[in-house]
Protein backbone atom coordinates (compact mmCIF):
# COMPACT_ATOMS: atom_id res chain seq x y z
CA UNK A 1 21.23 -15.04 7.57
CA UNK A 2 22.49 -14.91 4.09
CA UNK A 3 22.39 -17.46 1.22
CA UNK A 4 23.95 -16.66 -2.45
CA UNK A 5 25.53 -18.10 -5.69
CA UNK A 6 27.95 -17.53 -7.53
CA UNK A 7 26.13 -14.52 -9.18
CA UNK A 8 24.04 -13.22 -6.15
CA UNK A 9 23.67 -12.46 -2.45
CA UNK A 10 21.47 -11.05 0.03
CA UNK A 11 21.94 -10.68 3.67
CA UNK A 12 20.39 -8.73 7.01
CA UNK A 13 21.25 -5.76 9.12
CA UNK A 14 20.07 -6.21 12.75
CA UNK A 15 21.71 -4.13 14.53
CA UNK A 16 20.71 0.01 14.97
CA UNK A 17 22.14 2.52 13.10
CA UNK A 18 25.91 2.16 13.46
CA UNK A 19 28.24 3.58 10.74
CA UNK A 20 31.49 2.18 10.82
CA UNK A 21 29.83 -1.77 11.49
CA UNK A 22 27.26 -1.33 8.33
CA UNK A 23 30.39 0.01 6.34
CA UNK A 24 32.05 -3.01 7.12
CA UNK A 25 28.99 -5.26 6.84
CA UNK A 26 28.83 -3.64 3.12
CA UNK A 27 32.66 -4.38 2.58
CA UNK A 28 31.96 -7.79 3.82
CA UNK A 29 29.24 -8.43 1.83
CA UNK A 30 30.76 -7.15 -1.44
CA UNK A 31 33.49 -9.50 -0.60
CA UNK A 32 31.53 -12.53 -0.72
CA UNK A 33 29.96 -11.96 -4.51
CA UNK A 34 32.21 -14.26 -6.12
CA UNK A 35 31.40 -12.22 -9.37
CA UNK A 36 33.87 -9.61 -10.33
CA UNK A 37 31.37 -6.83 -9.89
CA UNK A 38 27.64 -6.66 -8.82
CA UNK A 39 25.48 -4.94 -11.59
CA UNK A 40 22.19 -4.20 -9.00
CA UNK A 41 21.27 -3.83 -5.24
CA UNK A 42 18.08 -3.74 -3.45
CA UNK A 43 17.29 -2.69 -0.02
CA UNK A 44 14.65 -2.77 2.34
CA UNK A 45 14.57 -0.81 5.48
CA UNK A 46 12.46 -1.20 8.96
CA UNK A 47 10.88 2.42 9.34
CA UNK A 48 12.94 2.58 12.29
CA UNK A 49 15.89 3.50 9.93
CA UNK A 50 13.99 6.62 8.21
CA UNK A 51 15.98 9.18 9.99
CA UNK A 52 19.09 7.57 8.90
CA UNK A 53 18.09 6.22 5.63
CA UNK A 54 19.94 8.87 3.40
CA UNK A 55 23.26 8.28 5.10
CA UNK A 56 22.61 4.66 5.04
CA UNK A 57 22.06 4.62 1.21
CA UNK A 58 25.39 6.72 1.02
CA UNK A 59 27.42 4.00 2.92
CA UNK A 60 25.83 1.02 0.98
CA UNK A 61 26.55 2.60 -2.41
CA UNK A 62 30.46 3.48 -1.06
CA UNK A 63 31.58 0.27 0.77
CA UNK A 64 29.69 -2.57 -1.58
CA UNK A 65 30.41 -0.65 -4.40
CA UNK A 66 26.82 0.01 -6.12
CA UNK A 67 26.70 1.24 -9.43
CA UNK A 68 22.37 0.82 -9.00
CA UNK A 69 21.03 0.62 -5.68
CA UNK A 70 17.07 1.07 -5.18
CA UNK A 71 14.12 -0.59 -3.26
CA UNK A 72 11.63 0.81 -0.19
CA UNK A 73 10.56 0.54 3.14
CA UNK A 74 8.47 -2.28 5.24
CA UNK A 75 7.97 -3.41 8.37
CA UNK A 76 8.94 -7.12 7.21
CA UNK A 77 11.55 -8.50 5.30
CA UNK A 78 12.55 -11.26 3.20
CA UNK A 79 16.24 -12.58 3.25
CA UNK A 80 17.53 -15.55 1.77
CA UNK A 81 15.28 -18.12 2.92
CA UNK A 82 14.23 -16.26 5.80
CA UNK A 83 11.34 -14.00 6.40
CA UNK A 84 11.56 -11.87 9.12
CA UNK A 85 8.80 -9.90 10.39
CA UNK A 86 9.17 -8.67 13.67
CA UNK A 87 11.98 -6.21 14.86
CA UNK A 88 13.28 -5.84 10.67
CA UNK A 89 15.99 -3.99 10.36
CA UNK A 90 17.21 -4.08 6.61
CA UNK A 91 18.09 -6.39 3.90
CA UNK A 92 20.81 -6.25 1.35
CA UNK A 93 20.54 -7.70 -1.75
CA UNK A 94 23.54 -7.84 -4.32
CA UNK A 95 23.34 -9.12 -8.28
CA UNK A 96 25.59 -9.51 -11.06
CA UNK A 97 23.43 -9.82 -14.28
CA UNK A 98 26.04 -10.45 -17.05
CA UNK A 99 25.49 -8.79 -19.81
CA UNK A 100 22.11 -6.87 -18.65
CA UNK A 101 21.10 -3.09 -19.29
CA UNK A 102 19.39 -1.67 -16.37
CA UNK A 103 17.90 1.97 -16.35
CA UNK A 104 15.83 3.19 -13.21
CA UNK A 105 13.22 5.78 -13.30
CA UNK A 106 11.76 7.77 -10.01
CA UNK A 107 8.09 9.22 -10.51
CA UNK A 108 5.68 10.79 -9.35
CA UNK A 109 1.69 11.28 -8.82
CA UNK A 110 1.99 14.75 -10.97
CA UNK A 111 3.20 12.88 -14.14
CA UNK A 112 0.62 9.51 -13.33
CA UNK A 113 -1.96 12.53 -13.75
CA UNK A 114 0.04 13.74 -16.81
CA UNK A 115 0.60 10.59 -18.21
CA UNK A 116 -1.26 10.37 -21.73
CA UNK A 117 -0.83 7.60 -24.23
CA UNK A 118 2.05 4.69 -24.49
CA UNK A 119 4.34 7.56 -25.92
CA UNK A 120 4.57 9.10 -22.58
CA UNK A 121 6.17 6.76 -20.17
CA UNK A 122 8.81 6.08 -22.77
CA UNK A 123 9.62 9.37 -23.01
CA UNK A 124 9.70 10.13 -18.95
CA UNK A 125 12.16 6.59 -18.82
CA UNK A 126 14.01 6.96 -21.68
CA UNK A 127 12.99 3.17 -22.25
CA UNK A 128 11.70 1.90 -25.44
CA UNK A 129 8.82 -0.78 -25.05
CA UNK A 130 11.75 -3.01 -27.15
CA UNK A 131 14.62 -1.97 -24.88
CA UNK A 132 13.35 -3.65 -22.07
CA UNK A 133 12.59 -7.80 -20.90
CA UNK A 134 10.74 -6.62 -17.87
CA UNK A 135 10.25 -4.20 -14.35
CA UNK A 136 10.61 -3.86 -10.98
CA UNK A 137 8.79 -1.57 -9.42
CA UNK A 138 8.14 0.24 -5.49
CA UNK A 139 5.74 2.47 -4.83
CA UNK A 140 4.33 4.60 -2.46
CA UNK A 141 0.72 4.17 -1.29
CA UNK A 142 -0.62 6.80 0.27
CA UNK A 143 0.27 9.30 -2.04
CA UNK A 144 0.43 7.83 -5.98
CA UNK A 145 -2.48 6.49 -7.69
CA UNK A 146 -0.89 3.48 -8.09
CA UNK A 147 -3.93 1.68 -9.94
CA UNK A 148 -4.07 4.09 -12.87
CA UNK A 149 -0.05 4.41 -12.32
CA UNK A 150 -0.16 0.84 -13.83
CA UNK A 151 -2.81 0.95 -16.50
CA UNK A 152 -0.77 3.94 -18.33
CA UNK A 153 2.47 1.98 -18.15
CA UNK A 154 0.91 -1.14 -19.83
CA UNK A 155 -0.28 0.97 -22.52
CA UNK A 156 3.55 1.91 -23.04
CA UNK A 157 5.01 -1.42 -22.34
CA UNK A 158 2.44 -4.42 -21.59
CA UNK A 159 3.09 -7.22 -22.15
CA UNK A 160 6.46 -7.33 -20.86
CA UNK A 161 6.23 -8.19 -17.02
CA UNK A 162 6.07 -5.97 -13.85
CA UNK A 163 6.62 -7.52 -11.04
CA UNK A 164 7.09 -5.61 -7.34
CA UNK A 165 5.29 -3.99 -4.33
CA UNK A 166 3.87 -1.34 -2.77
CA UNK A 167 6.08 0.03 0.49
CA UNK A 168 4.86 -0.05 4.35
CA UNK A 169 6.52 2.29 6.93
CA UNK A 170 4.50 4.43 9.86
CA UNK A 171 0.82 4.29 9.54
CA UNK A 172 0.44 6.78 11.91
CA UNK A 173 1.56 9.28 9.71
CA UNK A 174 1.07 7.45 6.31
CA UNK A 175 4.97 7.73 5.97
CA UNK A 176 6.66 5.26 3.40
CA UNK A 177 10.03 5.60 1.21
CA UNK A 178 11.14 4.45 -1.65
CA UNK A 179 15.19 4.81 -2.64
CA UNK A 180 16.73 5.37 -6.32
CA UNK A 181 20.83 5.49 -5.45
CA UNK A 182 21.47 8.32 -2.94
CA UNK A 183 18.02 9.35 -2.67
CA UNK A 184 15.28 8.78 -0.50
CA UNK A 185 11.44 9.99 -1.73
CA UNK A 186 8.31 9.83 0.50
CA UNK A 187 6.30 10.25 -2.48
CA UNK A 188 6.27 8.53 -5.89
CA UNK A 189 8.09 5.09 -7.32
CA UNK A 190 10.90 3.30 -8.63
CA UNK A 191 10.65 1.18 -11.37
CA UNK A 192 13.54 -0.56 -13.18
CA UNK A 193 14.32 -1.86 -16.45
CA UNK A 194 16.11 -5.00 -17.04
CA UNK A 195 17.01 -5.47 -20.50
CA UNK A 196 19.88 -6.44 -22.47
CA UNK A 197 20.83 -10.79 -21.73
CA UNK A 198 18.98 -10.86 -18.55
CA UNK A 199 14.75 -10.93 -18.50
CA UNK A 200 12.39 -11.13 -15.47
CA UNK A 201 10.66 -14.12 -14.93
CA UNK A 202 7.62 -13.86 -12.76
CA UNK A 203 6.01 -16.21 -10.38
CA UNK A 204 2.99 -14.54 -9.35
CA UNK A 205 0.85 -16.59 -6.09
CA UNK A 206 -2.67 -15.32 -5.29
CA UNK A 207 -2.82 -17.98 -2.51
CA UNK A 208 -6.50 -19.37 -3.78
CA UNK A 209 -7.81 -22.99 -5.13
CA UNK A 210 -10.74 -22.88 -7.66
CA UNK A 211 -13.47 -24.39 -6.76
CA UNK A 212 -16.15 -25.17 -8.53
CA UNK A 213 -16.88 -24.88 -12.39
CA UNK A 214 -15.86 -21.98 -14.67
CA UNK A 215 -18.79 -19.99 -15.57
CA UNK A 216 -19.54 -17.13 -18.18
CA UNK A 217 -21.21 -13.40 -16.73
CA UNK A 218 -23.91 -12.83 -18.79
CA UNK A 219 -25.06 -9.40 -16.97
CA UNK A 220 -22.74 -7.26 -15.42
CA UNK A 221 -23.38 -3.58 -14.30
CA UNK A 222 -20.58 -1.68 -12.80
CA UNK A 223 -18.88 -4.17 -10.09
CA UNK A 224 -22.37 -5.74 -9.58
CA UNK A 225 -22.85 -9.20 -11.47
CA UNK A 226 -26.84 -10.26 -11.38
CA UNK A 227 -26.70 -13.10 -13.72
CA UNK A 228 -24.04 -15.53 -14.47
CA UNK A 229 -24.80 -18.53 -16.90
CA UNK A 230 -27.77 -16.75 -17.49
CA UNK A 231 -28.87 -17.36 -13.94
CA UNK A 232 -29.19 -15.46 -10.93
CA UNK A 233 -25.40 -15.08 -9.77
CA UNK A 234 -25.83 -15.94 -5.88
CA UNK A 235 -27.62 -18.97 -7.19
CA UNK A 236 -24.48 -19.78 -8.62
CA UNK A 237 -22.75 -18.52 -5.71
CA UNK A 238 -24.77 -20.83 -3.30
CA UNK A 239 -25.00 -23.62 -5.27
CA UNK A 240 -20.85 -24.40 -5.53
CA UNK A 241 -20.94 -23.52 -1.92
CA UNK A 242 -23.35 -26.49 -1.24
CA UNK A 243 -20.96 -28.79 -3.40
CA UNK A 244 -18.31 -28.22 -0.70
CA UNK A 245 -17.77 -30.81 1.66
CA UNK A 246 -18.68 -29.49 5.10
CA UNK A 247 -14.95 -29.79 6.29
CA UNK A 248 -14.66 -27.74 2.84
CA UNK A 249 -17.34 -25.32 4.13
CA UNK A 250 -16.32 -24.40 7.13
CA UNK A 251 -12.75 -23.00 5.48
CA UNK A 252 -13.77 -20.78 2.91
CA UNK A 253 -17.10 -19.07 5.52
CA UNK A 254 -15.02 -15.38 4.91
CA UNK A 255 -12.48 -17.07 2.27
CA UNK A 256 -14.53 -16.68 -0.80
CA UNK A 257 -13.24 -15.17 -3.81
CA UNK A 258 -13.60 -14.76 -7.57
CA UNK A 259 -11.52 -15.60 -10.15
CA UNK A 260 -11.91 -13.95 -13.68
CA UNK A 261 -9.83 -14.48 -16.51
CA UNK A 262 -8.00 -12.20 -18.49
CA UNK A 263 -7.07 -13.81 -21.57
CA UNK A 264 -10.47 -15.34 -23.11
CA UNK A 265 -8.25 -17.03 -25.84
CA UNK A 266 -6.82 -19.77 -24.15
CA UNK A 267 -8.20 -23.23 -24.97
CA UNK A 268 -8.90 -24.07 -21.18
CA UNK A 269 -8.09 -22.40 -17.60
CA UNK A 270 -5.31 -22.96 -14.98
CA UNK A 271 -4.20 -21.39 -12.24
CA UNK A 272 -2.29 -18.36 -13.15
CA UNK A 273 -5.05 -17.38 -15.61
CA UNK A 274 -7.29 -15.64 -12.92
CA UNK A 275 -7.12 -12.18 -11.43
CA UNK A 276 -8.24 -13.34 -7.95
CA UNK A 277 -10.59 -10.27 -6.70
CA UNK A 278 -13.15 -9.93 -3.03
CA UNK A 279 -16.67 -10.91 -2.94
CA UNK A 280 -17.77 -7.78 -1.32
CA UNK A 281 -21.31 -8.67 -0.62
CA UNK A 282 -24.53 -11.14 -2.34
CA UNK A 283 -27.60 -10.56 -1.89
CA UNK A 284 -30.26 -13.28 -1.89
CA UNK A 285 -33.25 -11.21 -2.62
CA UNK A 286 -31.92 -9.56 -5.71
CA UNK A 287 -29.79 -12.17 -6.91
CA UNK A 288 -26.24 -9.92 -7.54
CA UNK A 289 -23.25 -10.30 -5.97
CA UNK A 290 -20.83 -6.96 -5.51
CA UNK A 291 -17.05 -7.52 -6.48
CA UNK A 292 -13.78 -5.86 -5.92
CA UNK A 293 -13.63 -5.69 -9.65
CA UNK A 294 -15.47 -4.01 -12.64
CA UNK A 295 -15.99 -7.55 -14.25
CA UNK A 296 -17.11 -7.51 -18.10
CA UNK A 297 -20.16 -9.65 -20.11
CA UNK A 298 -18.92 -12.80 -21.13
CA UNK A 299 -15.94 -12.94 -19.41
CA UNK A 300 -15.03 -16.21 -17.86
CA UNK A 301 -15.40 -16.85 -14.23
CA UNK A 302 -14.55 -19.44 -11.18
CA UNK A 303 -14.78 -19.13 -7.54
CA UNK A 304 -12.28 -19.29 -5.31
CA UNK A 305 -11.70 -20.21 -1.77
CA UNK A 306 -8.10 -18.97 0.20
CA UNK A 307 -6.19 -20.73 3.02
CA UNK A 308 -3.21 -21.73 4.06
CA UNK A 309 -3.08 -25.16 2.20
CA UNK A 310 -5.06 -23.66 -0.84
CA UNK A 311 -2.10 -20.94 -0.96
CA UNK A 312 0.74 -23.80 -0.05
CA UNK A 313 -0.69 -25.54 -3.09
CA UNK A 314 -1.15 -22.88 -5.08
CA UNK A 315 2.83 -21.46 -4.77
CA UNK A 316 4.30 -25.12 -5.30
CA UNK A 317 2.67 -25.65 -8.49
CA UNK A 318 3.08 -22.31 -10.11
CA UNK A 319 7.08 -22.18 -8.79
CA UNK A 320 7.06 -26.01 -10.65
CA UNK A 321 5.64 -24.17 -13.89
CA UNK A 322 7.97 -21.70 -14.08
CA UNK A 323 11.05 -24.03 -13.35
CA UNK A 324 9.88 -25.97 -16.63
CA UNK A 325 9.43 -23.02 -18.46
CA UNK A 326 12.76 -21.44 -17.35
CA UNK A 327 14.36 -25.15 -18.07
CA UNK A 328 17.75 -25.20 -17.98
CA UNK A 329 18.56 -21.06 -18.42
CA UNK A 330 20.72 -19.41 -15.39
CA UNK A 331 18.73 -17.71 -12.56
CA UNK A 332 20.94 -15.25 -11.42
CA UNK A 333 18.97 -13.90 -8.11
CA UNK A 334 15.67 -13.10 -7.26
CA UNK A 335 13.22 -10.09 -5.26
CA UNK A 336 10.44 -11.61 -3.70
CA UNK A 337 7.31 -9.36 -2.86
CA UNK A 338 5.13 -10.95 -0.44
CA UNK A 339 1.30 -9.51 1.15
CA UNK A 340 1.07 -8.30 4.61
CA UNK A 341 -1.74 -10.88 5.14
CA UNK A 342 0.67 -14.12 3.97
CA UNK A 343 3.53 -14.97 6.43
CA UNK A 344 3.70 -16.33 10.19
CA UNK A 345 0.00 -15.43 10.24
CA UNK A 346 -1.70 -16.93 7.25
CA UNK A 347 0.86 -20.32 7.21
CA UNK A 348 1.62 -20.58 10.73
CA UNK A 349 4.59 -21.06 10.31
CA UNK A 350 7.71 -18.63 9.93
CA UNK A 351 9.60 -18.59 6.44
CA UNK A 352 6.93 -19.97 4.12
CA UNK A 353 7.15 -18.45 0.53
CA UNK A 354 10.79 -17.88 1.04
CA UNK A 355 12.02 -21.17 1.92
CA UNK A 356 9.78 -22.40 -1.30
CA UNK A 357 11.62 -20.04 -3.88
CA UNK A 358 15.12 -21.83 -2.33
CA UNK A 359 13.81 -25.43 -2.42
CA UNK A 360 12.95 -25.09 -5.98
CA UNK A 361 15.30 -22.67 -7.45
CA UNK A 362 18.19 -22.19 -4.84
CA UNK A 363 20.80 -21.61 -3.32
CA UNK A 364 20.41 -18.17 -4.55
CA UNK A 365 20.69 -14.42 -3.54
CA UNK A 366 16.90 -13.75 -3.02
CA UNK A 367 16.27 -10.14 -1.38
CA UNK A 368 12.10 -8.88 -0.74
CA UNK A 369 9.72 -7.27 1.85
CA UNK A 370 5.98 -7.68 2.86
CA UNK A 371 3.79 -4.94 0.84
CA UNK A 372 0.72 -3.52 0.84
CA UNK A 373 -0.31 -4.28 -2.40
CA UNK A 374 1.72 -6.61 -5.02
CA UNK A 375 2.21 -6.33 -8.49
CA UNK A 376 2.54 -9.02 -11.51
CA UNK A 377 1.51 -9.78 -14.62
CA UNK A 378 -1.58 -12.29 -14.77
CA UNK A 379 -2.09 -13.23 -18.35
CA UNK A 380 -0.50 -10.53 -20.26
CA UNK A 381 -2.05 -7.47 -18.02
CA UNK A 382 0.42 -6.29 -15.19
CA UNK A 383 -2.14 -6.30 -11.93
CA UNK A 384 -2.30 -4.47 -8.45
CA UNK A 385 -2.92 -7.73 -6.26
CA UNK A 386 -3.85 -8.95 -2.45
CA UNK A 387 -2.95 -11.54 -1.01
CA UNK A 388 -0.28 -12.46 -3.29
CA UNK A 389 3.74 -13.74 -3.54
CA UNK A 390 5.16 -11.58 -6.29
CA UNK A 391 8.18 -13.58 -7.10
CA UNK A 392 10.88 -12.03 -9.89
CA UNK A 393 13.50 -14.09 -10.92
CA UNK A 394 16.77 -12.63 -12.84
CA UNK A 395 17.44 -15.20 -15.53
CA UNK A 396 19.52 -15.36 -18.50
CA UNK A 397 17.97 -14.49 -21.63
C-alpha cells in the first residue's frame, strides 16, 4: 500500500530479499514523486532483512536516487495509512522539503558519556541551536543511554522539538540497527536536523484521559510522593478512584497513571501539558505512592486512566490542535512513531493511529515503525515516552 502528494510518498516491501525487484521497486517509487527531486528518505526494516540491510541501503540510495536516507529497525511498520505488524518487511518513505537544510548526525554511547554542556552537541553536529526548526531521531536501546542521551541534547537545543523512536529488532540477542546513508550501526543513533523553510511539527499522543482534579505535591522524596494537597497521597489516590463510575472503575483496575506538568506557567492545564508516567506501587499504611518519575514539590499533578477510547480520544483532539495551529501552511509528509503496546492490540482494530494522521491531514506520504520507547516534546522538554504516537509532520515554515 502506498499513499502520497504531490511532495511525498511512502510505500512497502513484502517480498524477501530480491535485488533486481527492490531496484525496480526503488525506480518505481522515485517515479511516482511528482516533485522534481526528493530531499529525504526513511526506512524501516523487519529484522529479517539484517543480513542484507547494507546492500539494501546501497540499492535504495542508487535506484530512488537519495541524497539522505536514514531510519532503523522494528518488527512493525507504519505505511501510508496502514500499520502492519505481523510478517513487516520494510517501508520506504520519500520527501521533497523545498527549500529545507537537513544535516544528519550518527552517535554514540562514548560521546552521551562525553557529552558536557549545550556547547558539545553543537560541536559533534555541526548544528547551531539557531540552524535548526527541529529533530528526528532513532536510537538504539540496548546499548545508548538514551535517557541522559536526551537531557544533554536539550541543554544544546531545547526547545526546538524532537520527535522519533527507539528501534526493535531480535530480542534474543538484543540486536537493533539504525541506518545513516550507506551505513548500518548496531550501536548508537541518528538524529536529523530540519532547518532552513521546512520545521517539524509534533503531535505527541500518550493515549490517557485525566481524571479527576489537578492537584499540587507538597512532599516528594526521590520517586516517592507521601503527601499531595497536603494530604496523604493514596488518599488522594483512592478518593478520585471512588469518584469513578463503576463501569469507569473497572477500566482503569491496572490503567492508572499520573500526569505531571512541565510548564507550571500556563494559566490552566490541557492535554498535551502532562508527562504521562506509571504508578508503580501505593501503599495504604504509609500513605506514598512510588512513580516512574522523580516528581518535584509543588509541581502540578492529575491522574490518569489509559484505554483504548481514552487513547482514541486523546489522538483526535490533539491531531485537531495541531491542524489549527498549523492552519493553512503546507504539510509536506510525515514519520509516525508509534509504542509497541498501541496497535491491533490496544485498539482492536488494525490501522488505528495511522488511518487518523490521513483523515485529518492526508493524502500524504507518511512513513513510521512501532518502538520501544517514543520521543517528543511535552511542553518545551523533549521526553522518552510509553505508550505514546510520536507524530512529526514536515511543514512549511
Amino acid at each position: 500500500m502506498s499513499l502520497c502528494n504531490e511532495f511525498s510518498i511512502a510505500s512497502h516491501w513484502t517480498g524477501d530479499f530480491d535485488e533486481q525487484g527492490l531496484q525496480e521497486w526503488a525506480e518505481d517509487l522515485r517515479s511516482r514523486l511528482r516533485s522534481p527531486e526528493a530531499s529525504l528518505a526513511l526506512v524501516f526494516m523487519s529484522p529479517r532483512f539484517f543480513p542484507q540491510a547494507k546492500q539494501i541501503l546501497e540499492i535504495l540510495r542508487v535506484h530512488a536516487r537519495l541524497p539522505l536516507l536514514a531510519g532503523c529497525s522494528s518488527q512493525g511498520l507504519i505505511v501510508g495509512a496502514e500499520e502492519v505488524e505481523q510478517k513487516a518487511g520494510l517501508t520506504l518513505g520519500l520527501y521533497s522539503l523545498p527549500g529545507s537544510e537537513l544535516k544528519a548526525v550518527h552517535f554514540t554511547q562514548e560521546q552521551v558519556e562525553e557529552a558536557n554542556g549545550p556547547g558539545y552537541w553543537r560541536l559533534e553536529s555541526g548544528v547551531e541551536a539557531d540552524q535548526t526548526n527541529g529533530w528526528l531521531a532513532f536510537l538504539d536501546p540496548f546499548h545508548l543511554d538514551s535517557e541522559t542521551w536526551l537531557r544533554t541534547w536539550n541543554e544544546a537545543y531545547a526547545p526546538t522539538p524532537v520527535l522519533g523512536g527507539l528501534a526493535s529488532g531480535d530480542y534474543t540477542q538484543q540486536t537493533t540497527q539504525v541506518y545513516l546513508n550507506g551505513e548500518v550501526f548496531e550501536e548508537g543513533g541518528v538524529a536529523i536536523s530540519v532547518g532552513g523553510q521546512v520545521k517539524l511539527a509534533g503531535v505527541i499522543s500518550q493515549g490517557c484521559t485525566p481524571i479527576g482534579d489537578t492537584w499540587t505535591l507538597t512532599k516528594v522524596e526521590q520517586n516517592i510522593i507521601h503527601e499531595i494537597g497536603n494530604r496523604p497521597a493514596y488518599q488522594v489516590l483512592a478518593e478520585t478512584f471512588d469518584q469513578l463510575s463503576p463501569e469507569e472503575q473497572k477500566k482503569a483496575r491496572g490503567n492508572l497513571f499520573i500526569g505531571m506538568v512541565v510548564n507550571e506557567y500556563l494559566d490552566e492545564f490541557h492535554r498535551g501539558d502532562f508527562l504521562i508516567r506509571n504508578l508503580l506501587g501505593a501503599d495504604a499504611s504509609s500513605g506514598s505512592i512510588a512513580v516512574g518519575a522523580i516528581p518535584r514539590q509543588g509541581q502540578t499533578v492529575q491522574f490518569q486512566r489509559r484505554s483504548a477510547a481514552a487513547a482514541t480520544e486523546d489522538m483526535k483532539e490533539l491531531l485537531t490542535r495541531a491542524k489549527q495551529s498549523i492552519g493553512g501552511a503546507p504539510i509536506y509528509g510525515g514519520c509516525l512513531c508509534s509504542c509497541n503496546g498501541r496497535g491491533a492490540n490496544l485498539f482492536g482494530e488494525p490501522n488505528h493511529d495511522a488511518q487518523m494522521v490521513q483523515q485529518r491531514f492526508g493524502p500524504f506520504g507518511l512513513a513510521g515503525f512501532f518502538c520501544n520507547f517514543e520521543i517528543g516534546p511535552v511542553g518545551e522538554k523533549n521526553s522518552l515516552l510509553g505508550y505514546t504516537a510520536s507524530l512529526a509532520l514536515f511543514v512549511k515554515k
